[in-house]
Structure formats: structure tokens, C-alpha cells
Protein backbone atom coordinates (compact mmCIF):
# COMPACT_ATOMS: atom_id res chain seq x y z
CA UNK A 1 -2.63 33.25 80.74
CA UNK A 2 0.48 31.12 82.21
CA UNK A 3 3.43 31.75 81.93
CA UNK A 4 4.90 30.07 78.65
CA UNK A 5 2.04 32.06 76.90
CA UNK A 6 3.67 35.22 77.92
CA UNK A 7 7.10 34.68 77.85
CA UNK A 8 5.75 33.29 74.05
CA UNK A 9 4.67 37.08 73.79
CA UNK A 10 7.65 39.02 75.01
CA UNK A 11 9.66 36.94 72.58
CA UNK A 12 7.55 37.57 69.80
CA UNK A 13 7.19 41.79 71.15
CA UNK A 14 11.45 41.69 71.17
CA UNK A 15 12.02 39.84 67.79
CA UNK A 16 9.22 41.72 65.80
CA UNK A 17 10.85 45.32 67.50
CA UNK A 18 14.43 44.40 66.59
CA UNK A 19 13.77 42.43 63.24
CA UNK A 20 11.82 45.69 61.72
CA UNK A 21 14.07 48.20 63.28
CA UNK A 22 17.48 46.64 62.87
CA UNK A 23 19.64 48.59 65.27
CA UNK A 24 23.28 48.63 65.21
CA UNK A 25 24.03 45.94 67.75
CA UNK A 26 25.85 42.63 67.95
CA UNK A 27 24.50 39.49 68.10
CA UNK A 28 25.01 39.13 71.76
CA UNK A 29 23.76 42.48 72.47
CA UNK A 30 20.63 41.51 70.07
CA UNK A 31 20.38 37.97 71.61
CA UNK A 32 20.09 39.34 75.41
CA UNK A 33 17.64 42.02 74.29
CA UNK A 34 15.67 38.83 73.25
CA UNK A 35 15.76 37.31 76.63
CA UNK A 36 15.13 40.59 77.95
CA UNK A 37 11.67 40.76 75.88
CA UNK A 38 10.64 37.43 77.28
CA UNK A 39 11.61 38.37 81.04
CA UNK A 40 9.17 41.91 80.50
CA UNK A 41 6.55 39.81 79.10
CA UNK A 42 6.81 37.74 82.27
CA UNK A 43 7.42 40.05 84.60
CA UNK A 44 4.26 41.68 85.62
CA UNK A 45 3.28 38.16 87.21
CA UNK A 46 5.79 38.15 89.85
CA UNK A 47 3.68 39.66 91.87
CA UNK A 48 2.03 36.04 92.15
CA UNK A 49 5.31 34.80 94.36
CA UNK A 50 4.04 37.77 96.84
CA UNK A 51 0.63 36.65 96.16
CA UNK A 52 1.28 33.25 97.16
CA UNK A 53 3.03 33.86 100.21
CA UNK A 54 0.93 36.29 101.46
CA UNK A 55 -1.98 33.34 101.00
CA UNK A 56 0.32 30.93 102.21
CA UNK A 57 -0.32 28.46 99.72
CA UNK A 58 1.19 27.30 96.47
CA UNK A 59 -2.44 27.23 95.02
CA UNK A 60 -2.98 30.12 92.20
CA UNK A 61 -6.02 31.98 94.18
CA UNK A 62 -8.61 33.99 92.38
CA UNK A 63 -8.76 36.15 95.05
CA UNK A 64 -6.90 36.59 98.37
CA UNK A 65 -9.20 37.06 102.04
CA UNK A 66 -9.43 41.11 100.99
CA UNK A 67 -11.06 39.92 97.93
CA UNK A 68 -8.10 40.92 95.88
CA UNK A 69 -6.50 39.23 92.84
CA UNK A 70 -2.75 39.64 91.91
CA UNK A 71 -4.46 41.98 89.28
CA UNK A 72 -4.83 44.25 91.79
CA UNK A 73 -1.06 44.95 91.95
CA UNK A 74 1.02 47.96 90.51
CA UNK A 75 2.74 45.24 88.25
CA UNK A 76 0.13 44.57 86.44
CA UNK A 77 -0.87 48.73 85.92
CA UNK A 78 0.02 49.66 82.35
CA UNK A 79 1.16 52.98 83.55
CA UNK A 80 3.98 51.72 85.55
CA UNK A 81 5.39 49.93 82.53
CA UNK A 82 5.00 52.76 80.11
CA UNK A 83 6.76 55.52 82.51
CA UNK A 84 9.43 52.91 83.59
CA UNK A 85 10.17 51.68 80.16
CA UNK A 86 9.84 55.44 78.47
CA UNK A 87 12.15 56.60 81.96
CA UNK A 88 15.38 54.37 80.90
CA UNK A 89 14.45 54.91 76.94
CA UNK A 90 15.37 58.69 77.81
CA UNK A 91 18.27 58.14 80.18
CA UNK A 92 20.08 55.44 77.95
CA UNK A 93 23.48 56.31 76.83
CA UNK A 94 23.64 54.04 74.39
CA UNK A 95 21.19 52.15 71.95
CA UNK A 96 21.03 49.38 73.91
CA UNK A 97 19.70 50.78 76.88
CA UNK A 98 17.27 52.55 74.78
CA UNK A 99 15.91 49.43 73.42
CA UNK A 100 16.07 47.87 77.12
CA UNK A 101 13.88 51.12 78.00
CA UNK A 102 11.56 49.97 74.91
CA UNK A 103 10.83 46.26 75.92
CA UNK A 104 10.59 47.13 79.34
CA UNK A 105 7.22 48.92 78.13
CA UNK A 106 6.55 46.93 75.50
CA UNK A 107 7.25 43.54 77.03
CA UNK A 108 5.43 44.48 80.46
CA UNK A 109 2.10 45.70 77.83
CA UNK A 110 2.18 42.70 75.68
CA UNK A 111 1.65 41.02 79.30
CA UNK A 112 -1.52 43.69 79.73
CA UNK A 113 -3.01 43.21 76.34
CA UNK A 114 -3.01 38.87 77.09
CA UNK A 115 -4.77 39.02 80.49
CA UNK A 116 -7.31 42.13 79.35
CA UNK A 117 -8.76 39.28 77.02
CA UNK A 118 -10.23 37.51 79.83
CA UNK A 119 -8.98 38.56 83.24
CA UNK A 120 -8.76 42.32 82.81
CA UNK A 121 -6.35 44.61 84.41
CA UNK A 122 -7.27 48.13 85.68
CA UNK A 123 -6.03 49.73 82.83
CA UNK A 124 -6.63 53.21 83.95
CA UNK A 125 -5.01 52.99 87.30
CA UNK A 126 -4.12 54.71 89.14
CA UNK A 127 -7.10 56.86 88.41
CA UNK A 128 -9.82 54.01 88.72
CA UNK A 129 -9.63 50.62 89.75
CA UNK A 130 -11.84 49.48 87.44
CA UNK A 131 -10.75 46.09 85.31
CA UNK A 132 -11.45 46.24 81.76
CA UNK A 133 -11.32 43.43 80.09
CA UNK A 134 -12.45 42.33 75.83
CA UNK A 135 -14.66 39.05 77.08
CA UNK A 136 -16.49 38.76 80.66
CA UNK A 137 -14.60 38.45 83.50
CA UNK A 138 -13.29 34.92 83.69
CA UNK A 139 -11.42 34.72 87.28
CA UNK A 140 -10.12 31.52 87.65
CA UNK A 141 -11.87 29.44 89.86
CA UNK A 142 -10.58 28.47 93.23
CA UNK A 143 -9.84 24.23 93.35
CA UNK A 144 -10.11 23.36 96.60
CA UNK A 145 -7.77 20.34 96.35
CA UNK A 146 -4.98 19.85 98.90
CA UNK A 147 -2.57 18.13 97.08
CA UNK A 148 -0.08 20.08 94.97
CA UNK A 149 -0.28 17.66 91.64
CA UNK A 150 -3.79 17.14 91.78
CA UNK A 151 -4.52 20.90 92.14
CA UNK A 152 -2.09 21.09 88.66
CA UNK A 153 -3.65 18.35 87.36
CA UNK A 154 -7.23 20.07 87.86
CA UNK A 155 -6.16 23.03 87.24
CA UNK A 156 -4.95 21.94 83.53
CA UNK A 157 -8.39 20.90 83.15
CA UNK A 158 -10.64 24.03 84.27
CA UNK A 159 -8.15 26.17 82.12
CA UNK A 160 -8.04 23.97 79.33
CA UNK A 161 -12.41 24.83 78.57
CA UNK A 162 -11.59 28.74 78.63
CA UNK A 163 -10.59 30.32 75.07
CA UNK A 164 -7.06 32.15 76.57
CA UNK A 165 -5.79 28.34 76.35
CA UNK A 166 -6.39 28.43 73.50
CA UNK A 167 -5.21 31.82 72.20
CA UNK A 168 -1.54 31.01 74.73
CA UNK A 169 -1.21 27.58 72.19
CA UNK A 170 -1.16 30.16 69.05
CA UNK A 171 1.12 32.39 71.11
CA UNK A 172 3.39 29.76 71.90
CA UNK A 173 2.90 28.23 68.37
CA UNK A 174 3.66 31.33 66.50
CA UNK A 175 6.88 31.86 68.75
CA UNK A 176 7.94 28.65 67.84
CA UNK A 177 7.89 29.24 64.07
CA UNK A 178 9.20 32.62 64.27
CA UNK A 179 12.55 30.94 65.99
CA UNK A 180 12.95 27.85 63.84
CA UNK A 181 12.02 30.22 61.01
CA UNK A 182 14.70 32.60 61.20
């Protein structure tokens, strides 16, 4: 999934968390946790920057020479999120932090649950590296095109036959009308 779709999720992960919990918060403090959902459901993706540069190329690579995706990193482990997220949940001093603590998990998982559709993500790491994902395996594939735009351009196009475009529209959809909705 790109990036809209899961900012589109961390949004939707902060506003459902906060609109059924209702904590004592202003509308700043409620407003930042918001942005703060988006960011976590971002997040385990910057690992592509890394990705990228290790590649040296501005081209989204399936895999790098190692045979590695940017799956392969601890960002996108579900375990990291959970124990980070749970680790400033427990050492908050005040609700805010706590609910920091909660869509640092949350957001980071939302991100987890989107590319296990597909992609997969070793969901058991680090005690197997296996990828477990709901559909086959659907690595993007590699475009060999030079040419930054054109490589965007076809890019658009390879992802726009697979059914995670698809599901990131009704993501981005549903985020939409939850925001002009309330």
C-alpha cells in the first residue's frame, strides 16, 4: 500500500480510539494525537528512505541485491510496535502520553494489518522470518524504466490491476467521510 492509504489508516486507528474512548483532553491535545495516528500509520515505511539509498535509486525495489525487501526491516516487525507503544503507555505521566504509547502500537499495526493483505510482513519475528500474508505474495514488480516520471507513471499502472489499490481507495474514502462527517 502507498502511503496516503496508510496515513488514511492511522487517521481512521486515532479517531475511532479517541471518539469511543473520549479522554479528558483538549482539542489541541486531541487534534495532535490525530496527527500522531497518521504519522504511526506511516511510520513503519521509513525504512524505504534507507532502502532507497542503500539501492541508490529513487525506484521502489522489490527486492534489494541480498534479495531483501524493506519488509525485511525491524520497522515493519509487529513486535517492535507493540513493546514500544505498550513501553511509553506504562511510563506516561499523563493521559496523553498514554494515548501517544497507544497509537504508537496501534498506528504502527494498522500499517502491519494493510501490507499482510498482499505483501506480508514476518509477523512472528523475531522468532521466524517467515512473511505471512491473507492473499499470495504480490511483490511489486521491478520497472526497469530510467526516468523518474515514467517509472511513476508505470508504476500507477502495475499497481492500479492489484486489489490493495483498491482496498487503499476505501481507506482513503472512508477517512474522508469520517472527517467531513464529524
Amino acid at each position: 500500500m502507498l502511503p496516503p492509504g496508510h496515513i488514511a489508516a492511522g487517521y481512521l486507528v486515532a479517531e475511532v480510539l479517541l471518539k469511543f474512548t473520549h479522554p479528558q483532553l483538549t482539542s489541541a491535545e486531541l487534534n495532535q494525537l490525530v496527527c500522531w495516528g497518521m504519522f504511526f500509520g506511516f511510520a513503519p515505511d521509513l525504512d524505504v528512505f534507507w532502502f532507497m539509498i542503500k539501492n541508490r535509486t529513487l525506484r521502489v525495489v522489490s527486492k534489494d541485491a541480498s534479495g531483501k525487501s524493506h519488509r525485511n526491516s525491524f520497522t515493519h516487525v509487529p513486535l517492535f510496535w507493540l513493546v514500544l507503544g505498550l513501553a511509553v503507555y506504562f511510563l506516561g505521566a499523563t493521559i496523553y502520553w498514554k494515548y501517544f504509547g497507544l497509537l504508537i502500537w496501534l498506528g504502527g499495526w494498522s500499517h502491519m494489518i494493510l501490507d499482510s493483505i498482499a505483501f506480508g510482513i514476518p509477523w512472528l519475528s523475531p522468532f521466524s522470518n517467515k512473511f505471512y500474508a491473507l492473499t499470495e505474495t504480490q511483490e511489486a514488480v521491478d520497472l526497469p524504466e530510467k526516468n523518474i516520471f515514467k517509472y511513476g507513471i508505470h508504476f500507477l499502472k502495475f499497481y492500479s490491476t492489484k486489489a490493495t489499490f483498491y482496498l487503499e481507495i476505501v481507506v482513503i474514502l472512508s477517512a474522508a467521510i469520517v472527517f467531513f462527517h464529524y
